[in-house]
C-alpha atoms as a PDB file:
ATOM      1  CA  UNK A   1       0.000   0.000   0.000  1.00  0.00           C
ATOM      2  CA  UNK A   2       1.125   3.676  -1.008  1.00  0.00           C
ATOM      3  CA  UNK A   3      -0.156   6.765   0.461  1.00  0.00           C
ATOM      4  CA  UNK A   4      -0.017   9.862  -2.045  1.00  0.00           C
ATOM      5  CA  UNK A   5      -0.033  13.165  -0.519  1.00  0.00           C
ATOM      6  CA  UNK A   6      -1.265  16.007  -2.388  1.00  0.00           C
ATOM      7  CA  UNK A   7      -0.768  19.555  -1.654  1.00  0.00           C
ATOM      8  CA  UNK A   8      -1.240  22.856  -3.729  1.00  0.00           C
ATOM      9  CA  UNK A   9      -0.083  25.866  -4.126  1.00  0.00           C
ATOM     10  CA  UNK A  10      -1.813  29.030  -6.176  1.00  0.00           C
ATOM     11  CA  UNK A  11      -5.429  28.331  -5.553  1.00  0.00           C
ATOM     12  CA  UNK A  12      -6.268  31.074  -4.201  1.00  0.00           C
ATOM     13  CA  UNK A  13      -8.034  33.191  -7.279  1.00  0.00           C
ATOM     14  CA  UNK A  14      -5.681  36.144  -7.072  1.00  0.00           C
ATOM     15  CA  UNK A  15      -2.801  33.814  -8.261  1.00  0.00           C
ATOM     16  CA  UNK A  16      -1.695  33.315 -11.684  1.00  0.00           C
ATOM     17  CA  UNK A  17      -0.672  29.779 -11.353  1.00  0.00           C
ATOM     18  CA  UNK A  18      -2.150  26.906  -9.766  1.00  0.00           C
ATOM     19  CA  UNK A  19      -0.090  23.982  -8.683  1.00  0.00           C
ATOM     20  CA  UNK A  20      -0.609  20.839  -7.489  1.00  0.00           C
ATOM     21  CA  UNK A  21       2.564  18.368  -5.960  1.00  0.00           C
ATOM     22  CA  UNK A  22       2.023  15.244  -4.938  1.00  0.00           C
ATOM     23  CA  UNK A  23       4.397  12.492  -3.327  1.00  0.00           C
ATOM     24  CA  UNK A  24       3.899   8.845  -3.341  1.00  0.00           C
ATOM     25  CA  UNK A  25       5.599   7.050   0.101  1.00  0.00           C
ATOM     26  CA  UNK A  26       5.195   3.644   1.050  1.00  0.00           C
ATOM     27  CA  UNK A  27       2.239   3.475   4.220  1.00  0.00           C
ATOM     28  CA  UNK A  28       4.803   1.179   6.157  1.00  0.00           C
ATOM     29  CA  UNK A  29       6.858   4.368   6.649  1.00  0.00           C
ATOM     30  CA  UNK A  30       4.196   6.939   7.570  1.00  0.00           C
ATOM     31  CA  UNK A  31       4.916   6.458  10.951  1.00  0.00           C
ATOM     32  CA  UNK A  32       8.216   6.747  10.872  1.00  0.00           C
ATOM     33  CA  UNK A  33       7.842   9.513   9.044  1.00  0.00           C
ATOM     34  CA  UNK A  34       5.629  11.341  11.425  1.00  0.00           C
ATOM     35  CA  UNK A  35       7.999  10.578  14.490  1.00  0.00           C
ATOM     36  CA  UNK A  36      10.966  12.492  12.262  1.00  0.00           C
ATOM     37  CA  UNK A  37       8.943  15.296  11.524  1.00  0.00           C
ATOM     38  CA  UNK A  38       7.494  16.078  14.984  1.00  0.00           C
ATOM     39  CA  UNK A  39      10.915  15.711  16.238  1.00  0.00           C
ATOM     40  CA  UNK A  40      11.545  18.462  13.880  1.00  0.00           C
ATOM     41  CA  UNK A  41       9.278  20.690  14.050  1.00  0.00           C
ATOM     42  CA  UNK A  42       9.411  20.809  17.993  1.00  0.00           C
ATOM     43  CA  UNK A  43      13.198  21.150  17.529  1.00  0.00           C
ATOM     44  CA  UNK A  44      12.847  24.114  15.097  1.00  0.00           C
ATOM     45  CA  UNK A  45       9.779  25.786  17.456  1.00  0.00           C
ATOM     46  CA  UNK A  46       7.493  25.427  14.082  1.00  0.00           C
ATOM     47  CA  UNK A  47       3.684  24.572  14.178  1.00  0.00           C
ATOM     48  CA  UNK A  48       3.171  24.382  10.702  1.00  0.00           C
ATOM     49  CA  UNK A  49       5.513  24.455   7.648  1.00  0.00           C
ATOM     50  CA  UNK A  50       4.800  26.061   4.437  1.00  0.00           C
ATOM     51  CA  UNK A  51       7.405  26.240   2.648  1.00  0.00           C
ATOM     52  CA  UNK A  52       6.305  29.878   0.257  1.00  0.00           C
ATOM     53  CA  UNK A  53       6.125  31.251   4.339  1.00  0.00           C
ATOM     54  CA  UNK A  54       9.412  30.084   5.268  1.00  0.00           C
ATOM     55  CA  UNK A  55      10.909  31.217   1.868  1.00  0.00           C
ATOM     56  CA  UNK A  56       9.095  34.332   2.011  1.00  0.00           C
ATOM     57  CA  UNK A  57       9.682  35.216   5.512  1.00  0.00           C
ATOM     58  CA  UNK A  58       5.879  35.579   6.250  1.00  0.00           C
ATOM     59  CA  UNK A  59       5.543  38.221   8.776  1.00  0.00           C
ATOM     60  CA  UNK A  60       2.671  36.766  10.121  1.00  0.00           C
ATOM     61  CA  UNK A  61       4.318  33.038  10.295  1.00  0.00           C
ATOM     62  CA  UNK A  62       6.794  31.308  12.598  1.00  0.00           C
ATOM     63  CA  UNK A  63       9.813  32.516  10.033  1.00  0.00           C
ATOM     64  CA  UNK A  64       9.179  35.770  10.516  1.00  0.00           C
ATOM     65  CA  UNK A  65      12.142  36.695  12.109  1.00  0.00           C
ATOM     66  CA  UNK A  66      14.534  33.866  10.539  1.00  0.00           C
ATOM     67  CA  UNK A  67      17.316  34.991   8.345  1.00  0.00           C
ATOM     68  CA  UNK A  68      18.126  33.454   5.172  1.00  0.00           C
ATOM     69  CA  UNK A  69      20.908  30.976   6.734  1.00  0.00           C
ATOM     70  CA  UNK A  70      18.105  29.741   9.058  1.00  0.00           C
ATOM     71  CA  UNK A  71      15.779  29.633   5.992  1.00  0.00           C
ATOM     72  CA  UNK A  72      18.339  28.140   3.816  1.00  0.00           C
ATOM     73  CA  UNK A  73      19.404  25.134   6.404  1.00  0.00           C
ATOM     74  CA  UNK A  74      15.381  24.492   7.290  1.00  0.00           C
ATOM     75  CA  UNK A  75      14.907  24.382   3.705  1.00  0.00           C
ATOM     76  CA  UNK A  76      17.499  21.974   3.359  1.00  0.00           C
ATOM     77  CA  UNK A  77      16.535  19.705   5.894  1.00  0.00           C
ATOM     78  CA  UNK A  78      12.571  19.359   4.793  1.00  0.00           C
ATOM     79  CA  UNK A  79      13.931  18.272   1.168  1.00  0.00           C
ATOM     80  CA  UNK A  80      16.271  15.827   3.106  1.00  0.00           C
ATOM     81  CA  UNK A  81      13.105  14.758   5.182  1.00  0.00           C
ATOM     82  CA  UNK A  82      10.998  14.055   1.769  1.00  0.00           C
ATOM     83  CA  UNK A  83      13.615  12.112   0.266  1.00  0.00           C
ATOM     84  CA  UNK A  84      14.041  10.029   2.858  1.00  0.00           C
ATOM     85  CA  UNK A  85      10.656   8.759   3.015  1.00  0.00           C
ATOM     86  CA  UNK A  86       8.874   9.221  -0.582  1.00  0.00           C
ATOM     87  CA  UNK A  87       9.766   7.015  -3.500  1.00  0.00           C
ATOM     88  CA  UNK A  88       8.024   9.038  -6.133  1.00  0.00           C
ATOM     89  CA  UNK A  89       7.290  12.989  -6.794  1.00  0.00           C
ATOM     90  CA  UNK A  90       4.852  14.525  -9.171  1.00  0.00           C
ATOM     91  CA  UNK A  91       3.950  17.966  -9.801  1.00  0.00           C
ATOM     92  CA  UNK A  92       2.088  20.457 -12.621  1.00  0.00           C
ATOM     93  CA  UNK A  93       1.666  24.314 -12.868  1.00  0.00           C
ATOM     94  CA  UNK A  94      -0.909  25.544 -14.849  1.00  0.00           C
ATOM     95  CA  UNK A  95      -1.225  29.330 -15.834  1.00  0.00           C
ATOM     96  CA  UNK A  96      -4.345  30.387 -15.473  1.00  0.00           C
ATOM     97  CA  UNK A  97      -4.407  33.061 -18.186  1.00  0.00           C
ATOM     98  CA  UNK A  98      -3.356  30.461 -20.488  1.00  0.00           C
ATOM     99  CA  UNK A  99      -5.395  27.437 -18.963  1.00  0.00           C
ATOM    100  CA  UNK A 100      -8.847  30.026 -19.303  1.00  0.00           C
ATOM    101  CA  UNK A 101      -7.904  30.850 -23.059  1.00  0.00           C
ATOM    102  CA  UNK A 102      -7.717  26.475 -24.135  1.00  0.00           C
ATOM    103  CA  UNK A 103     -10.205  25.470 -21.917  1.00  0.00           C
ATOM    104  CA  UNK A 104     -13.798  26.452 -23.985  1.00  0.00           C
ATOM    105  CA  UNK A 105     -16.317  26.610 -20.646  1.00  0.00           C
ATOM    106  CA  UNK A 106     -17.913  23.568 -22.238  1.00  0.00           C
ATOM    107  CA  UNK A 107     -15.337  21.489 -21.601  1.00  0.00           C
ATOM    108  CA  UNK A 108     -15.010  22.467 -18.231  1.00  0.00           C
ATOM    109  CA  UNK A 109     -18.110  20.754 -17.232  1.00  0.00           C
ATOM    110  CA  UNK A 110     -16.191  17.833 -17.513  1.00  0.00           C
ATOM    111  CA  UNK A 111     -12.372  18.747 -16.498  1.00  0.00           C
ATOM    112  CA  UNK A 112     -13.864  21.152 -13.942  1.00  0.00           C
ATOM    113  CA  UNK A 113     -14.182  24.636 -13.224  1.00  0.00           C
ATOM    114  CA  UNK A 114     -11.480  25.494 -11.365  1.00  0.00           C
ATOM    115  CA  UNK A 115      -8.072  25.513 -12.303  1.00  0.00           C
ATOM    116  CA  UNK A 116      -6.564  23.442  -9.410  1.00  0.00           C
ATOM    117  CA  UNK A 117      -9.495  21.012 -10.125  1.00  0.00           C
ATOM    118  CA  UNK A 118      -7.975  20.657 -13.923  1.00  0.00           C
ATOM    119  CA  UNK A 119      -4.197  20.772 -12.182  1.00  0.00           C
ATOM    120  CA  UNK A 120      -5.549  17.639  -9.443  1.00  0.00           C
ATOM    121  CA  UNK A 121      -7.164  16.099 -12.416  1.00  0.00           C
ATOM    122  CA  UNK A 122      -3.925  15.558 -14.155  1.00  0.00           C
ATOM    123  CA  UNK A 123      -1.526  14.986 -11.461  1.00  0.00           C
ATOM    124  CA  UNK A 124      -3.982  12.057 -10.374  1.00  0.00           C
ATOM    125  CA  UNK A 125      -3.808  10.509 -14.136  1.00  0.00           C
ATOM    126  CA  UNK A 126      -0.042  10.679 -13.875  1.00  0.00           C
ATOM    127  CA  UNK A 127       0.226   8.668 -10.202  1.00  0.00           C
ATOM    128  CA  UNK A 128      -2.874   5.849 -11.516  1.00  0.00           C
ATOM    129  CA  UNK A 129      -0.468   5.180 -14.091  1.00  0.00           C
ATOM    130  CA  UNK A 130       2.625   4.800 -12.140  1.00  0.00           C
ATOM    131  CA  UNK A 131       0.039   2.824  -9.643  1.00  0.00           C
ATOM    132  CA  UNK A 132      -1.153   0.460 -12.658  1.00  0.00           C
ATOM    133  CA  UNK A 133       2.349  -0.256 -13.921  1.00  0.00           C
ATOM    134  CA  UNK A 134       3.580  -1.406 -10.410  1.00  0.00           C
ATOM    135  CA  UNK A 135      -0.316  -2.823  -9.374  1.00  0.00           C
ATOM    136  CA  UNK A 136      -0.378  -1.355  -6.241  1.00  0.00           C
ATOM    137  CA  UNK A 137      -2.997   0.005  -4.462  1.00  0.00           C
ATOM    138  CA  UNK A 138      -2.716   3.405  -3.363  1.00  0.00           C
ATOM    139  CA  UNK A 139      -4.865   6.120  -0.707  1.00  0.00           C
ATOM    140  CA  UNK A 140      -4.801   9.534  -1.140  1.00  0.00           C
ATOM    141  CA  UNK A 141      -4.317  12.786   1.453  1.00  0.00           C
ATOM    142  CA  UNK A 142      -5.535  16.212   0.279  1.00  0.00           C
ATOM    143  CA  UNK A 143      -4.011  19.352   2.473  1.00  0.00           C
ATOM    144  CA  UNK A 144      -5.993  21.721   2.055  1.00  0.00           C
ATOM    145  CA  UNK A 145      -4.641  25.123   3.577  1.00  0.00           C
ATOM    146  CA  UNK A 146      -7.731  26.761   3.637  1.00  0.00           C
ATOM    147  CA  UNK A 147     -11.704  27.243   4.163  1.00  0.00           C
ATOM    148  CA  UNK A 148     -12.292  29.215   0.699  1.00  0.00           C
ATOM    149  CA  UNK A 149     -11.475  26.062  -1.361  1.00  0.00           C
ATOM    150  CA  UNK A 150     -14.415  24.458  -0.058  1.00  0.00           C
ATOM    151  CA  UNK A 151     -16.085  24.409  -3.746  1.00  0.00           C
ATOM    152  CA  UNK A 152     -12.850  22.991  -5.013  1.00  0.00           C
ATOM    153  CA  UNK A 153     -12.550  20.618  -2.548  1.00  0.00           C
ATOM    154  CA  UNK A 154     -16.206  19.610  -3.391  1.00  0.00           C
ATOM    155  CA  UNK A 155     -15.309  19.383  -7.671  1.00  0.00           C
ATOM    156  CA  UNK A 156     -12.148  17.472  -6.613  1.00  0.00           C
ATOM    157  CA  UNK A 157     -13.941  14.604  -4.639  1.00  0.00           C
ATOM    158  CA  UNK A 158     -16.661  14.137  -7.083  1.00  0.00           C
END
């Protein structure tokens, strides 16, 4: 069993891209992977990580006050973290100026209204084929930062 955890970036409408990531890591090591990560996050004083906060220096985040040593070494270590414990990455941008002059509003009956929708869509095809290939069964984890994607979130699971 593989979990696939999918996260995204650029939903929000005042974006111009929408992204969607996903990693594939075997379920045997979620817990594992959980222990590391708590013993991280306690170590570095962070509740959450994000990484365009940490990068950005979000005033209104943990990394508010880091400098970019701190933000370069913390940046370093999630990648090593990821690595560690995911076997497979996967991820697609899609401009949305671009994406809204392809996409005839027809069509997006059926690929979906939302950008992140069409960017979830695709990312999904991509890790069912790497699934099929290998016939293994696989779960899925959305993050979902926050409350305003509730319509996407709704398009997504049908």
């Amino acid at each position: 069993m593989f979990t696939v955890y999918i996260d995204d970036s650029g939903t929000d409408p005042n974006q111009l891209v929408a992204i969607a990531s996903g990693l594939i890591l075997p379920a045997i090591k979620l817990a594992a992977l959980e222990k590391e990560w708590e013993t991280f996050k306690d170590k570095e004083s962070i509740t959450d990580f994000r990484t365009s906060e940490c990068v950005g220096s979000n005033p209104k985040s943990d990394f508010a006050s880091w400098d970019q040593v701190r933000v370069k070494n913390i940046s370093a270590r999630v990648r090593q973290i990821i690595r560690k414990y995911s076997i497979k990455g996967f991820a697609i941008a899609i401009n949305k100026e671009v994406h809204d002059g392809v996409i005839p509003s027809d069509m997006r009956k059926t690929v979906g209204e939302y950008h992140y929708t069409f960017a979830v869509d695709a990312l999904c095809g991509w890790i069912n084929d790497w699934a099929a290939t290998r016939s293994v069964p696989m779960e899925y984890v959305f993050d979902y930062l926050d409350k305003s994607q509730k319509p996407q979130k709704k398009e997504i699971e049908r």
